[in-house]
PDB file of N, CA and C in Angstrom:
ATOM      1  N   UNK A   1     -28.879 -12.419  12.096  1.00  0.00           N
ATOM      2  CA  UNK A   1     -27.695 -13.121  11.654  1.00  0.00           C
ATOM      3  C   UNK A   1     -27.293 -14.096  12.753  1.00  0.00           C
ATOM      4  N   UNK A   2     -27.207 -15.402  12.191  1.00  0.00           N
ATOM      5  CA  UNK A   2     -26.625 -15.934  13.789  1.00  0.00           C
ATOM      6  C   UNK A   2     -25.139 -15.953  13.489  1.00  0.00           C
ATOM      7  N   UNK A   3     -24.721 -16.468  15.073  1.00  0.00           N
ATOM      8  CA  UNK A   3     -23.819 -15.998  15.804  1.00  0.00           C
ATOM      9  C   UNK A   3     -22.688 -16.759  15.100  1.00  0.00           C
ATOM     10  N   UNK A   4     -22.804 -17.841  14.596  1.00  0.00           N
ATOM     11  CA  UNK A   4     -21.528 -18.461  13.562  1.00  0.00           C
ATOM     12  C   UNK A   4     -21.380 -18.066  12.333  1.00  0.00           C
ATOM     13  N   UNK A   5     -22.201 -16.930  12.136  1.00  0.00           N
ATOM     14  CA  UNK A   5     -22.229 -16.192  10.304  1.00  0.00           C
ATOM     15  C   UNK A   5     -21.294 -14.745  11.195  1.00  0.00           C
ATOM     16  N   UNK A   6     -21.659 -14.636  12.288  1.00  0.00           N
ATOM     17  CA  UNK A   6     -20.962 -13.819  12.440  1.00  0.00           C
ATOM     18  C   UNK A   6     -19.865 -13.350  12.834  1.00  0.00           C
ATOM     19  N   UNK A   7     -19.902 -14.456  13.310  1.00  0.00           N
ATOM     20  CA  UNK A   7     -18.072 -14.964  14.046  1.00  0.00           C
ATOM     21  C   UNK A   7     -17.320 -14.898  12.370  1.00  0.00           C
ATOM     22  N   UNK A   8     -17.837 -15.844  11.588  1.00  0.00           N
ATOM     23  CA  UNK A   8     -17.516 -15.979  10.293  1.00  0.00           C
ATOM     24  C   UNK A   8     -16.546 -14.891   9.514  1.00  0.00           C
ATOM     25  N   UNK A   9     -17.357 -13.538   9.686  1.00  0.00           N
ATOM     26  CA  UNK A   9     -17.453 -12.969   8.818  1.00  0.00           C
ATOM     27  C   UNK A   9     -16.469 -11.541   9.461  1.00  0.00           C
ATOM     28  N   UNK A  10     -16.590 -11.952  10.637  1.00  0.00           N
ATOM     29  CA  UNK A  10     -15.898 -10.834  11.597  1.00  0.00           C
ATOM     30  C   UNK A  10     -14.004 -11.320  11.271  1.00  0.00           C
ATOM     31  N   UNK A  11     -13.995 -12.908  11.360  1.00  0.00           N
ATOM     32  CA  UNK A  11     -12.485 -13.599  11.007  1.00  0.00           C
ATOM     33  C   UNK A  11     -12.449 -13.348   9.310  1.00  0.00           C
ATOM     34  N   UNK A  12     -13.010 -13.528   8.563  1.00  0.00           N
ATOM     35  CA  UNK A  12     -13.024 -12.615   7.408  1.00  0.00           C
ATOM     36  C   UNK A  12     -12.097 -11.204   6.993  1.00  0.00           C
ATOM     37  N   UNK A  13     -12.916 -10.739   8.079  1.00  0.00           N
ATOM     38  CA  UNK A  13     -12.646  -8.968   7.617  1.00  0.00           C
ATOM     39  C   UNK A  13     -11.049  -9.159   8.171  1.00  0.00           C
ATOM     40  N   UNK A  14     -11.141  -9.838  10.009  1.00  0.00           N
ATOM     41  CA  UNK A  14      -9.659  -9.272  10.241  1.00  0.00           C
ATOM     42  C   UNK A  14      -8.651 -10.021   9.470  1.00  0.00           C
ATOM     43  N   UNK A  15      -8.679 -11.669   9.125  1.00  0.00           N
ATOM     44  CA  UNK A  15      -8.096 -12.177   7.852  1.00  0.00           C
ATOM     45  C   UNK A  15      -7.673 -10.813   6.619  1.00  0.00           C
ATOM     46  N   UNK A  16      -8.762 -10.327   6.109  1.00  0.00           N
ATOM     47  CA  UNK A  16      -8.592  -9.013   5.080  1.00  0.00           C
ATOM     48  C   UNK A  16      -7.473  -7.702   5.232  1.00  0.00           C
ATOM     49  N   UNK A  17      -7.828  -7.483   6.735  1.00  0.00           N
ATOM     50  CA  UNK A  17      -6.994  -6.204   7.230  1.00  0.00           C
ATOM     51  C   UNK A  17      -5.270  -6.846   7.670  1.00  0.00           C
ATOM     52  N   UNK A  18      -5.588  -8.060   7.792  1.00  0.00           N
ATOM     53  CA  UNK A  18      -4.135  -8.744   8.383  1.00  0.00           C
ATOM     54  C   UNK A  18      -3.052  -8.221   7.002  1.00  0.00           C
ATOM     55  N   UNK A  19      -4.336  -9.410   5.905  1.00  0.00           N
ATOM     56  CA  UNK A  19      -3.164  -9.345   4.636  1.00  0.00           C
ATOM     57  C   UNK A  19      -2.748  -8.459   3.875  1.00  0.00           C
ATOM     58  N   UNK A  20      -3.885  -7.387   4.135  1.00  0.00           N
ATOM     59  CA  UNK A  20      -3.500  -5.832   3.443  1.00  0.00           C
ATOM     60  C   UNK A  20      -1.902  -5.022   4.263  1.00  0.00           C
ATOM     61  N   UNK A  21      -2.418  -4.975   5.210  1.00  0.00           N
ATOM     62  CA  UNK A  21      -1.276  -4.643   6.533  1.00  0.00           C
ATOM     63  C   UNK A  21       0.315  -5.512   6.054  1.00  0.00           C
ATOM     64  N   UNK A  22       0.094  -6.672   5.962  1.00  0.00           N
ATOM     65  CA  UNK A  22       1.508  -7.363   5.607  1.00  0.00           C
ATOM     66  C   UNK A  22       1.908  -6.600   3.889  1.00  0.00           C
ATOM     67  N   UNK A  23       0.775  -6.804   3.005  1.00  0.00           N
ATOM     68  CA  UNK A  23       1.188  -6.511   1.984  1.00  0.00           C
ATOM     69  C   UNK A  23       2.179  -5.097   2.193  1.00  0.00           C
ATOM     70  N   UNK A  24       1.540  -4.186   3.157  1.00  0.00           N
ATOM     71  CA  UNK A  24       2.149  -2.682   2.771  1.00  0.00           C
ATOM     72  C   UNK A  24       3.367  -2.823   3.604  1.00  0.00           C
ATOM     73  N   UNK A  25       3.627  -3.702   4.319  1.00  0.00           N
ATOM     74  CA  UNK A  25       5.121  -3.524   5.100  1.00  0.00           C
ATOM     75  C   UNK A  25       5.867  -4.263   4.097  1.00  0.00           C
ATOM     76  N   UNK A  26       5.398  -5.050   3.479  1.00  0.00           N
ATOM     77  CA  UNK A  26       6.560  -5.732   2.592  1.00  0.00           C
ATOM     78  C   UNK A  26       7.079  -4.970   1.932  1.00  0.00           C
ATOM     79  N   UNK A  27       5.958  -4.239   0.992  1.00  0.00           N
ATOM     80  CA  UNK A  27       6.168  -3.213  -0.146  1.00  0.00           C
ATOM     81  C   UNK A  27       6.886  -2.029   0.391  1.00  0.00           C
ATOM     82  N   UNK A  28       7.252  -1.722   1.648  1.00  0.00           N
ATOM     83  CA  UNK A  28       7.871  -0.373   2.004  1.00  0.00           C
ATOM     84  C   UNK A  28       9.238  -0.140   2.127  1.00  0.00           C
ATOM     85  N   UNK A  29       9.363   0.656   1.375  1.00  0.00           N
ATOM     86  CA  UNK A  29      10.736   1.033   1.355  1.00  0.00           C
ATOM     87  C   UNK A  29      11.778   1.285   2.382  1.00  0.00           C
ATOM     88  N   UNK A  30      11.284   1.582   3.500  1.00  0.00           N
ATOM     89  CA  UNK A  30      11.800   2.193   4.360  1.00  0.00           C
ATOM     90  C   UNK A  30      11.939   3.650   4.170  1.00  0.00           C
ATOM     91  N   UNK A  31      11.489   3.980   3.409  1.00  0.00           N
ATOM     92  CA  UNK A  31      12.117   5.542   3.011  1.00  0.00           C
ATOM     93  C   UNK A  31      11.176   6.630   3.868  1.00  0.00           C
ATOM     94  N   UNK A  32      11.175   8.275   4.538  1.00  0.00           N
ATOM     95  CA  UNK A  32       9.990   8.760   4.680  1.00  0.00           C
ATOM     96  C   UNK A  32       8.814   9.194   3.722  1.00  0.00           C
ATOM     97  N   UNK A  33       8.931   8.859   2.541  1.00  0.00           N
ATOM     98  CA  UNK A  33       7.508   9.160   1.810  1.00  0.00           C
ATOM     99  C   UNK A  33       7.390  10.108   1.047  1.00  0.00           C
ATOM    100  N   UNK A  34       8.673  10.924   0.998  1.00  0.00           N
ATOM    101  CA  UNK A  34       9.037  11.783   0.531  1.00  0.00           C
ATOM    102  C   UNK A  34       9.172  11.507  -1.119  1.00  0.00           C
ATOM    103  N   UNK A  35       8.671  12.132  -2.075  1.00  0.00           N
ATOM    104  CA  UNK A  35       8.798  11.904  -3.568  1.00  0.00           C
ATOM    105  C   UNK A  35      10.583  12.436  -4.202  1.00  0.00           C
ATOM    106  N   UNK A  36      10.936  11.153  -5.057  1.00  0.00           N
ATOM    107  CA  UNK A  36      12.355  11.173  -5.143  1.00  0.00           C
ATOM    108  C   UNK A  36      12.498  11.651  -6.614  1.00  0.00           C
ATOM    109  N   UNK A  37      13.011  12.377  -7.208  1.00  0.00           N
ATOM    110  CA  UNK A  37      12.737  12.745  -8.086  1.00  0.00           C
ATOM    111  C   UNK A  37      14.522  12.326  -9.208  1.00  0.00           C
ATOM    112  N   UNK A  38      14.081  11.403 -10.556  1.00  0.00           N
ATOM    113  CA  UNK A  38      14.931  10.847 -11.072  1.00  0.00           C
ATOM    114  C   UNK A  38      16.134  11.590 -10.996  1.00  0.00           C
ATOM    115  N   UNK A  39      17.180  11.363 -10.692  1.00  0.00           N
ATOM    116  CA  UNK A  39      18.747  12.132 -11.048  1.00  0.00           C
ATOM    117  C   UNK A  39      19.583  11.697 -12.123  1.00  0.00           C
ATOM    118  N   UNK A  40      20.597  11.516 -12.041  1.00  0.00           N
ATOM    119  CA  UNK A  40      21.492  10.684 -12.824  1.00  0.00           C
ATOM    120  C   UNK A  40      22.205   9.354 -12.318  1.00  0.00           C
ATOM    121  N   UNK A  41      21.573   9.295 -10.886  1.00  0.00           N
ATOM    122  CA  UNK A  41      21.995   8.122 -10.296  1.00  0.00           C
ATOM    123  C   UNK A  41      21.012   7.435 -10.351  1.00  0.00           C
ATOM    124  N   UNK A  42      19.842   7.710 -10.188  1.00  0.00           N
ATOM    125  CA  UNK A  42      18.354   7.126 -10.227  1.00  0.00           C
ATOM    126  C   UNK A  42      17.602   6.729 -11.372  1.00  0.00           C
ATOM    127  N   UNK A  43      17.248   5.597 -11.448  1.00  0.00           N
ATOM    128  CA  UNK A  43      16.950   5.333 -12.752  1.00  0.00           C
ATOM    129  C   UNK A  43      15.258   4.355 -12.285  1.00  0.00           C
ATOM    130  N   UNK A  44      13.958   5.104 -12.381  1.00  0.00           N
ATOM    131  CA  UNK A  44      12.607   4.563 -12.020  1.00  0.00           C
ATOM    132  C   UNK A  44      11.384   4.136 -13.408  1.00  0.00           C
ATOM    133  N   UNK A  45      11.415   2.593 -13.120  1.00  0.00           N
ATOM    134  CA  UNK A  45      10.867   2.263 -14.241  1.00  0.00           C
ATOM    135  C   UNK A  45      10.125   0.678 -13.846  1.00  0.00           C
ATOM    136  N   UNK A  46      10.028   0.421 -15.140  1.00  0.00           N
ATOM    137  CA  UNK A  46       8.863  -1.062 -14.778  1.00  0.00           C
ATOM    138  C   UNK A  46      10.064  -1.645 -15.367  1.00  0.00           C
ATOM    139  N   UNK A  47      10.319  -3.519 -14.293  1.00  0.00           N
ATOM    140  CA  UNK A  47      11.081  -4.550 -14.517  1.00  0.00           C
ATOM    141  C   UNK A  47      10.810  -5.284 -15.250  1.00  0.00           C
ATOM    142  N   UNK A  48      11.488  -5.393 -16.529  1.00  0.00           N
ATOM    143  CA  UNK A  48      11.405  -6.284 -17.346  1.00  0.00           C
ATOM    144  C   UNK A  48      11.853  -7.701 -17.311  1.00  0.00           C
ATOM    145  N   UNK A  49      13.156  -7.790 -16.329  1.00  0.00           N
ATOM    146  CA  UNK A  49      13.917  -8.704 -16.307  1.00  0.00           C
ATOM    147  C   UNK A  49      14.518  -8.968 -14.971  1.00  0.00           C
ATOM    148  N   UNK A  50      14.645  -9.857 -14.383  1.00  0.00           N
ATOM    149  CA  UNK A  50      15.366 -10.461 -12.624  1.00  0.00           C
ATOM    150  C   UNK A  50      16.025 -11.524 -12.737  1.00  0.00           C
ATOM    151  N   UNK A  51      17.644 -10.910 -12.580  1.00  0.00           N
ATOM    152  CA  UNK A  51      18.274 -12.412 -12.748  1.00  0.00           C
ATOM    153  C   UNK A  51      18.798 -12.535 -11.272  1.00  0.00           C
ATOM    154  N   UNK A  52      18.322 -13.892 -10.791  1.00  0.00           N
ATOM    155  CA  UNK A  52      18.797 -14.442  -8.964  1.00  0.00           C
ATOM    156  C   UNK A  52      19.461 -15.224  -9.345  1.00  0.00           C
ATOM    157  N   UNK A  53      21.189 -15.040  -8.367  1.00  0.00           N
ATOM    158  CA  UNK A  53      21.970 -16.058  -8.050  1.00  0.00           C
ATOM    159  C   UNK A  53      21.391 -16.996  -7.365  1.00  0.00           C
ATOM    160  N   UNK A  54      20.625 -16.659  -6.220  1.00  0.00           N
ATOM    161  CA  UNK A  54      19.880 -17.396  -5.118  1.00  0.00           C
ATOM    162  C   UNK A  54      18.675 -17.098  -4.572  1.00  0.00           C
ATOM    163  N   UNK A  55      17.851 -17.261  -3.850  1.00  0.00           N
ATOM    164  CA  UNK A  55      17.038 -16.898  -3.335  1.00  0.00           C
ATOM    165  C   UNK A  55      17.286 -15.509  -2.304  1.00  0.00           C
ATOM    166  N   UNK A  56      17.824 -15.128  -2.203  1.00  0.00           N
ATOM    167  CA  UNK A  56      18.013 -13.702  -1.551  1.00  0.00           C
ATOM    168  C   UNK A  56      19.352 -12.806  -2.284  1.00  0.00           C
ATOM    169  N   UNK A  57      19.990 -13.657  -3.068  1.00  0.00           N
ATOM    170  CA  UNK A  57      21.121 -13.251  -4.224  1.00  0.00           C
ATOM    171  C   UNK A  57      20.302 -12.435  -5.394  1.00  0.00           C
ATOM    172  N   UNK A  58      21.000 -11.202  -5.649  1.00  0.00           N
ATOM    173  CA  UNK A  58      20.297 -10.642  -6.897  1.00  0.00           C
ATOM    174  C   UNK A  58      21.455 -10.808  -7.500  1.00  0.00           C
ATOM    175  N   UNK A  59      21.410 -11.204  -9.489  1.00  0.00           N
ATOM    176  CA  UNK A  59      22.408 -11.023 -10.010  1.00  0.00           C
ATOM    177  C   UNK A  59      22.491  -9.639 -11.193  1.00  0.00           C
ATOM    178  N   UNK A  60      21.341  -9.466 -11.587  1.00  0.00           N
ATOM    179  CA  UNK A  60      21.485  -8.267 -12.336  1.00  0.00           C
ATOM    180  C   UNK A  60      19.699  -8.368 -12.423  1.00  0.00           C
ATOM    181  N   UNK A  61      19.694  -6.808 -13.266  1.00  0.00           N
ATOM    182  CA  UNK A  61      18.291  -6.393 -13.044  1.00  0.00           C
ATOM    183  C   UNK A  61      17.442  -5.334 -14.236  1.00  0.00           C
ATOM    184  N   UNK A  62      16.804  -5.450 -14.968  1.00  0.00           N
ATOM    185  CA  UNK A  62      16.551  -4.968 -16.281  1.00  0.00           C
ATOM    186  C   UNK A  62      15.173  -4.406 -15.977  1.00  0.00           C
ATOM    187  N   UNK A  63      15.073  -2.769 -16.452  1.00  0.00           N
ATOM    188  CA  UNK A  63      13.944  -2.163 -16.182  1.00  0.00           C
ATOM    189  C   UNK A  63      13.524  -1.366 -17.262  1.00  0.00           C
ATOM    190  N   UNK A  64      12.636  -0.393 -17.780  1.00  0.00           N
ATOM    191  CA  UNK A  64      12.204  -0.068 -18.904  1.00  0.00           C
ATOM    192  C   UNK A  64      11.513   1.404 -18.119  1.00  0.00           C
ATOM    193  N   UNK A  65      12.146   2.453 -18.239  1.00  0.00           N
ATOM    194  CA  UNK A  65      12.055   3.814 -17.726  1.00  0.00           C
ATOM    195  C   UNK A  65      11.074   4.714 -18.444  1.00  0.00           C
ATOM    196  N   UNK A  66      10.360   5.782 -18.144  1.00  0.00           N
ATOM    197  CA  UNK A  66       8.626   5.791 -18.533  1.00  0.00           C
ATOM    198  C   UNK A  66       8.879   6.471 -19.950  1.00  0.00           C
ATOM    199  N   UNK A  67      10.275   7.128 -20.478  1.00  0.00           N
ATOM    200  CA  UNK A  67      10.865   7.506 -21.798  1.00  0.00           C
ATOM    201  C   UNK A  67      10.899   6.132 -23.002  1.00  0.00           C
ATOM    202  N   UNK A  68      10.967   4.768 -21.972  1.00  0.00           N
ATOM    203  CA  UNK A  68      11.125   3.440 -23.022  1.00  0.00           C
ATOM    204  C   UNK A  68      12.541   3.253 -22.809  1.00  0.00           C
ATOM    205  N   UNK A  69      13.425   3.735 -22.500  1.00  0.00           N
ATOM    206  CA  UNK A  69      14.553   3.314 -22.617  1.00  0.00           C
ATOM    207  C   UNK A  69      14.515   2.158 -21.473  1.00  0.00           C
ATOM    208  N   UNK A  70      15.495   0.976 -22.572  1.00  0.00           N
ATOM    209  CA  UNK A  70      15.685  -0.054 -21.355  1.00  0.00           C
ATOM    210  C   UNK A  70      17.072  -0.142 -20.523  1.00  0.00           C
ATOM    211  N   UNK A  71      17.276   0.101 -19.188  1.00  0.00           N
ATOM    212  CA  UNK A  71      18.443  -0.123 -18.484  1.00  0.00           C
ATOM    213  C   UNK A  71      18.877  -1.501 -17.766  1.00  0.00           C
ATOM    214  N   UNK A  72      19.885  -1.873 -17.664  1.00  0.00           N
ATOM    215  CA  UNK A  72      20.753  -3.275 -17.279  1.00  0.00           C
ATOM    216  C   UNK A  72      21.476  -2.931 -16.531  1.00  0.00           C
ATOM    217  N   UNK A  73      20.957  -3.128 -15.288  1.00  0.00           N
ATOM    218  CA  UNK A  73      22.049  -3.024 -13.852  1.00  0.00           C
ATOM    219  C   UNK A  73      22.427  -4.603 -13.650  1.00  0.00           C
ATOM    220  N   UNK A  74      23.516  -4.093 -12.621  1.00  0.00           N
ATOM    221  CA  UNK A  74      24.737  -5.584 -12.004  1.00  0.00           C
ATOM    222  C   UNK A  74      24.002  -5.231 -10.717  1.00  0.00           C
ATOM    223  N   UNK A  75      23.812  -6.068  -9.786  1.00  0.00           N
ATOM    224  CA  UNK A  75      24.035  -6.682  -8.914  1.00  0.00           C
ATOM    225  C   UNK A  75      25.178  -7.021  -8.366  1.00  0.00           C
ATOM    226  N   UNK A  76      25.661  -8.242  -9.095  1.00  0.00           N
ATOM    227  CA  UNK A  76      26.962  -8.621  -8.140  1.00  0.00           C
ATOM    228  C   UNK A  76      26.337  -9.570  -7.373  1.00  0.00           C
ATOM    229  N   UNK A  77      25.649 -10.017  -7.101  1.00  0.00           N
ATOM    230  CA  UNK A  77      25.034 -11.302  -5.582  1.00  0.00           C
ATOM    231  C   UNK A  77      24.865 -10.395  -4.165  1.00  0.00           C
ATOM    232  N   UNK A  78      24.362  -8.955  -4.762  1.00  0.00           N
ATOM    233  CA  UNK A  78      24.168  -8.064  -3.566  1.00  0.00           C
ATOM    234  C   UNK A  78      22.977  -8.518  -2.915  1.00  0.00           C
ATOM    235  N   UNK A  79      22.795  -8.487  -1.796  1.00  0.00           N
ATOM    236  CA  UNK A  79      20.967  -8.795  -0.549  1.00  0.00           C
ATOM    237  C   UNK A  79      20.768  -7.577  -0.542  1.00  0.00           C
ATOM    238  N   UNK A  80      19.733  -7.725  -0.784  1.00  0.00           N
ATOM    239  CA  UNK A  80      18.645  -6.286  -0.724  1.00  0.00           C
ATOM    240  C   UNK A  80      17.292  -6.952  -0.052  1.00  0.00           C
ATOM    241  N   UNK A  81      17.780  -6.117   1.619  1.00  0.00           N
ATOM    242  CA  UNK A  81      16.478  -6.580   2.847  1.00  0.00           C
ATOM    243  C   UNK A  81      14.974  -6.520   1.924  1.00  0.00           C
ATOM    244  N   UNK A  82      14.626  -5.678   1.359  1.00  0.00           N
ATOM    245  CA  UNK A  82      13.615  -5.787   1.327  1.00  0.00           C
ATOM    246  C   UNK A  82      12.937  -5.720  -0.093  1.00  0.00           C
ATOM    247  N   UNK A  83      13.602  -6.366  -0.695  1.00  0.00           N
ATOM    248  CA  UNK A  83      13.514  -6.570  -2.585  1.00  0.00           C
ATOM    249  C   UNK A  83      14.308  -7.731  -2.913  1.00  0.00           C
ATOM    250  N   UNK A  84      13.948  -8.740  -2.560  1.00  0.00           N
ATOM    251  CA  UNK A  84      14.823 -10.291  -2.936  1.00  0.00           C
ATOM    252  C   UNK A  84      14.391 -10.537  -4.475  1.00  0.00           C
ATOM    253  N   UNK A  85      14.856 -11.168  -4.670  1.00  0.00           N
ATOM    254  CA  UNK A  85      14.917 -11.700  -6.379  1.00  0.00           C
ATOM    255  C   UNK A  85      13.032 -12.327  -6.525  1.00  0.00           C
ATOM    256  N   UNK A  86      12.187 -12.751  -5.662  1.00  0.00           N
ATOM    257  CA  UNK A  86      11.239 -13.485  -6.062  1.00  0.00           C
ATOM    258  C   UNK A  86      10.304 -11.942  -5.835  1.00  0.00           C
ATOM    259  N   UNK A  87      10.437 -10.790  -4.462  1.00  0.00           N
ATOM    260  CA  UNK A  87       9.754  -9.801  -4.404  1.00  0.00           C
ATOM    261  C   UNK A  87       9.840  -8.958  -6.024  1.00  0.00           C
ATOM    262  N   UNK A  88      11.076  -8.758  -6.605  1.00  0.00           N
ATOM    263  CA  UNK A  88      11.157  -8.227  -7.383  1.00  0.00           C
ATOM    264  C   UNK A  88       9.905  -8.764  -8.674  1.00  0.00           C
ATOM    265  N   UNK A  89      10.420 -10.170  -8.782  1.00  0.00           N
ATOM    266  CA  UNK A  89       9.465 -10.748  -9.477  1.00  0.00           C
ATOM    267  C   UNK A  89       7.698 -10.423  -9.735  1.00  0.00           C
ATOM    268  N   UNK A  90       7.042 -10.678  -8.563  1.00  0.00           N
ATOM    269  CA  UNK A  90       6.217 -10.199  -7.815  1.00  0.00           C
ATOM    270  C   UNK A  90       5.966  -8.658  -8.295  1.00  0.00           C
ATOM    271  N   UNK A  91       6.925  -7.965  -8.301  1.00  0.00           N
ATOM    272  CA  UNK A  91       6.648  -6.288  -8.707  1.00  0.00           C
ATOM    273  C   UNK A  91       6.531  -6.387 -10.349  1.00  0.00           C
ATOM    274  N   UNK A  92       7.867  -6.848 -10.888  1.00  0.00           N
ATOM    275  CA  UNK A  92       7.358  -7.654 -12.463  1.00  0.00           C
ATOM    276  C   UNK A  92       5.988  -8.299 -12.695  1.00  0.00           C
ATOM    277  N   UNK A  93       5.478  -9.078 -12.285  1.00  0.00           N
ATOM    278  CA  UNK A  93       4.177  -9.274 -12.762  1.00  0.00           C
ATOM    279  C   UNK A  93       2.913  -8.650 -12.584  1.00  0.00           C
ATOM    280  N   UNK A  94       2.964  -7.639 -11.479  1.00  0.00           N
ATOM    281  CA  UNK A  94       2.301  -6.790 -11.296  1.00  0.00           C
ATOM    282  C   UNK A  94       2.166  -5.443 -11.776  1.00  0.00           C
ATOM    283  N   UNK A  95       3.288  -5.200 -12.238  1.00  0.00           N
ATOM    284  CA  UNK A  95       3.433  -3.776 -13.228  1.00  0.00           C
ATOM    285  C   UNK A  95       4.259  -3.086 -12.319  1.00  0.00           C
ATOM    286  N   UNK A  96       4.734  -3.441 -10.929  1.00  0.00           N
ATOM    287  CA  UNK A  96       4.519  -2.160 -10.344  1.00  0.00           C
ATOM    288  C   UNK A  96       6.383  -1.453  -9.896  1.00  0.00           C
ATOM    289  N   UNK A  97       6.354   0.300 -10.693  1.00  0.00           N
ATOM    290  CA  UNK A  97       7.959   0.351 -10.865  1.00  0.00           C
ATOM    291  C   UNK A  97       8.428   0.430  -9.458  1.00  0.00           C
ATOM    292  N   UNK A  98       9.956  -0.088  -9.961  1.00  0.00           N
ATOM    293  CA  UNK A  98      10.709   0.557  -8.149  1.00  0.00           C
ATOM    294  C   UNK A  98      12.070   1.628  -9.070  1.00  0.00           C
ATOM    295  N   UNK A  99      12.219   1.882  -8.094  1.00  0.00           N
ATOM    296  CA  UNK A  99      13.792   3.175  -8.460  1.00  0.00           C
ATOM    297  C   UNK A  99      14.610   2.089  -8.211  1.00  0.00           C
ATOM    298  N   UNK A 100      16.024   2.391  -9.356  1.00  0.00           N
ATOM    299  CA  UNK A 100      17.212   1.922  -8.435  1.00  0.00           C
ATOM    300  C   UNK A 100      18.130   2.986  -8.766  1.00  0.00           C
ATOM    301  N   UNK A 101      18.933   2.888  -7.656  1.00  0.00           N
ATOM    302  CA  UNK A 101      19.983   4.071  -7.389  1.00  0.00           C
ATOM    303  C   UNK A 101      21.562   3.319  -7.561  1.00  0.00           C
ATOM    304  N   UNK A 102      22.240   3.993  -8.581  1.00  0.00           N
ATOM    305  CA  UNK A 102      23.132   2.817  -8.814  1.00  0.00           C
ATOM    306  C   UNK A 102      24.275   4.069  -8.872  1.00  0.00           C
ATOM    307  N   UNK A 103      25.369   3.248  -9.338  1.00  0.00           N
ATOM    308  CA  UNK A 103      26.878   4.052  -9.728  1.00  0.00           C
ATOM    309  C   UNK A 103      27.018   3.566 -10.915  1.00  0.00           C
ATOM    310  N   UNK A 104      28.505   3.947 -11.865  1.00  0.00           N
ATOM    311  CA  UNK A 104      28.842   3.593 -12.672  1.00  0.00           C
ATOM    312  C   UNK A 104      30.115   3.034 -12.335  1.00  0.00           C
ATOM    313  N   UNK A 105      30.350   2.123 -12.790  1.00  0.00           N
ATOM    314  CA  UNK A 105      31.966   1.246 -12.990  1.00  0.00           C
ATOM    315  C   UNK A 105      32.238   0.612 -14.484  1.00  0.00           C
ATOM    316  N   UNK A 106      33.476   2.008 -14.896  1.00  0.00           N
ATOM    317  CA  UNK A 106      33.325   1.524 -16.069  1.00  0.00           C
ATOM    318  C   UNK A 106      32.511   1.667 -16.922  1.00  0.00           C
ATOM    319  N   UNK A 107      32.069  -0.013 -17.639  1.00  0.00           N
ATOM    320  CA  UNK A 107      30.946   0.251 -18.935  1.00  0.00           C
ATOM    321  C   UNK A 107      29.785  -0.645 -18.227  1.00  0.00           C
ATOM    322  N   UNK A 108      29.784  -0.928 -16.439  1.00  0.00           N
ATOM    323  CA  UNK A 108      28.529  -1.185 -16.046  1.00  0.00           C
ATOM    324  C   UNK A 108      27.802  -0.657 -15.014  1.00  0.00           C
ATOM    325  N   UNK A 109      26.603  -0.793 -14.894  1.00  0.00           N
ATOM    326  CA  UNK A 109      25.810   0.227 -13.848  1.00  0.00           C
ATOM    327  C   UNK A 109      25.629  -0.671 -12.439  1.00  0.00           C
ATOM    328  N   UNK A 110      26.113  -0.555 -11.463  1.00  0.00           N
ATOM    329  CA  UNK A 110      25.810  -1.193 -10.321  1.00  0.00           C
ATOM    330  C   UNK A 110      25.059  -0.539  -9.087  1.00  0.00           C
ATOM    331  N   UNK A 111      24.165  -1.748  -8.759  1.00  0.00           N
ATOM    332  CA  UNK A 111      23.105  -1.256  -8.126  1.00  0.00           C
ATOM    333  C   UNK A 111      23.456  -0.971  -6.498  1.00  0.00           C
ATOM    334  N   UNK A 112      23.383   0.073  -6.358  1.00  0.00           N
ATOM    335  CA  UNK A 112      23.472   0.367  -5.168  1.00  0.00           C
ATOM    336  C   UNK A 112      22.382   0.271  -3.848  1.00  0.00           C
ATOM    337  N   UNK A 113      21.245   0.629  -4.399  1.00  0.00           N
ATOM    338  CA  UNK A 113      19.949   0.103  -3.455  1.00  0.00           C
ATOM    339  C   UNK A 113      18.677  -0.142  -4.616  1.00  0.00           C
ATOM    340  N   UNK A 114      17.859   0.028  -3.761  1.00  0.00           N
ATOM    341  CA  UNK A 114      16.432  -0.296  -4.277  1.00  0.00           C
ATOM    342  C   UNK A 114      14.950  -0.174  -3.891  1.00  0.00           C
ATOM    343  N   UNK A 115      14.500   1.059  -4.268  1.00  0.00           N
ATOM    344  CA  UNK A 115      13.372   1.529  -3.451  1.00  0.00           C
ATOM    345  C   UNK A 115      12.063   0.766  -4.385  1.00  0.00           C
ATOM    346  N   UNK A 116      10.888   1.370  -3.683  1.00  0.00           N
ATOM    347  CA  UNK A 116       9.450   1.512  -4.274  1.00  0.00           C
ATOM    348  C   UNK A 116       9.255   2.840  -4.715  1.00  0.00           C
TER     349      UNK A 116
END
């Protein structure tokens, strides 16, 4: 093999391991790893819907829970470090569910955080 196929291929792999590595810090919850198991505050399902005030503004948030039922959380223009309105997106087109842990006010559900 010469030595520029291999230089090549060596910036390749670590290119590969870089973007895998970023992918999984993005995707992390912060949480320890521990399995959360649905409550009545917790509601874990695939996103149907992401409405952004702004680019780091969430305004409300529509998910579809593994029973089918569809839920409609508020936001409010809350920041969520590590689930912005375009990450969420991103999890929407990919299939992939997150939990949200919300309260009730009233006759709406507000989101309190937002895991993986």
């Amino acid at each position: 093999m010469s030595q520029a196929l291999f230089f090549a291929a060596r910036a390749f792999v670590a290119a590969t391991v870089a973007a895998v590595f970023i992918l999984g810090i993005a995707c992390d919850s912060g949480t320890s790893g521990a399995s959360e198991e649905p409550g009545p505050d917790i509601v874990r399902g695939a996103i149907l819907r992401v409405e952004s005030l702004s680019l780091t503004e969430l305004g409300a948030l529509e998910i579809r829970d593994d029973a089918g039922k569809v839920w409609t959380f508020e936001a409010r223009g809350k920041r969520f470090a590590l689930f912005t309105p375009s990450h969420l997106n991103e999890h929407q087109v990919l299939g992939l569910k997150v939990a949200v842990h919300y309260h009730r006010e009233a006759d709406s559900l507000i989101i309190d955080d937002i895991t993986d």
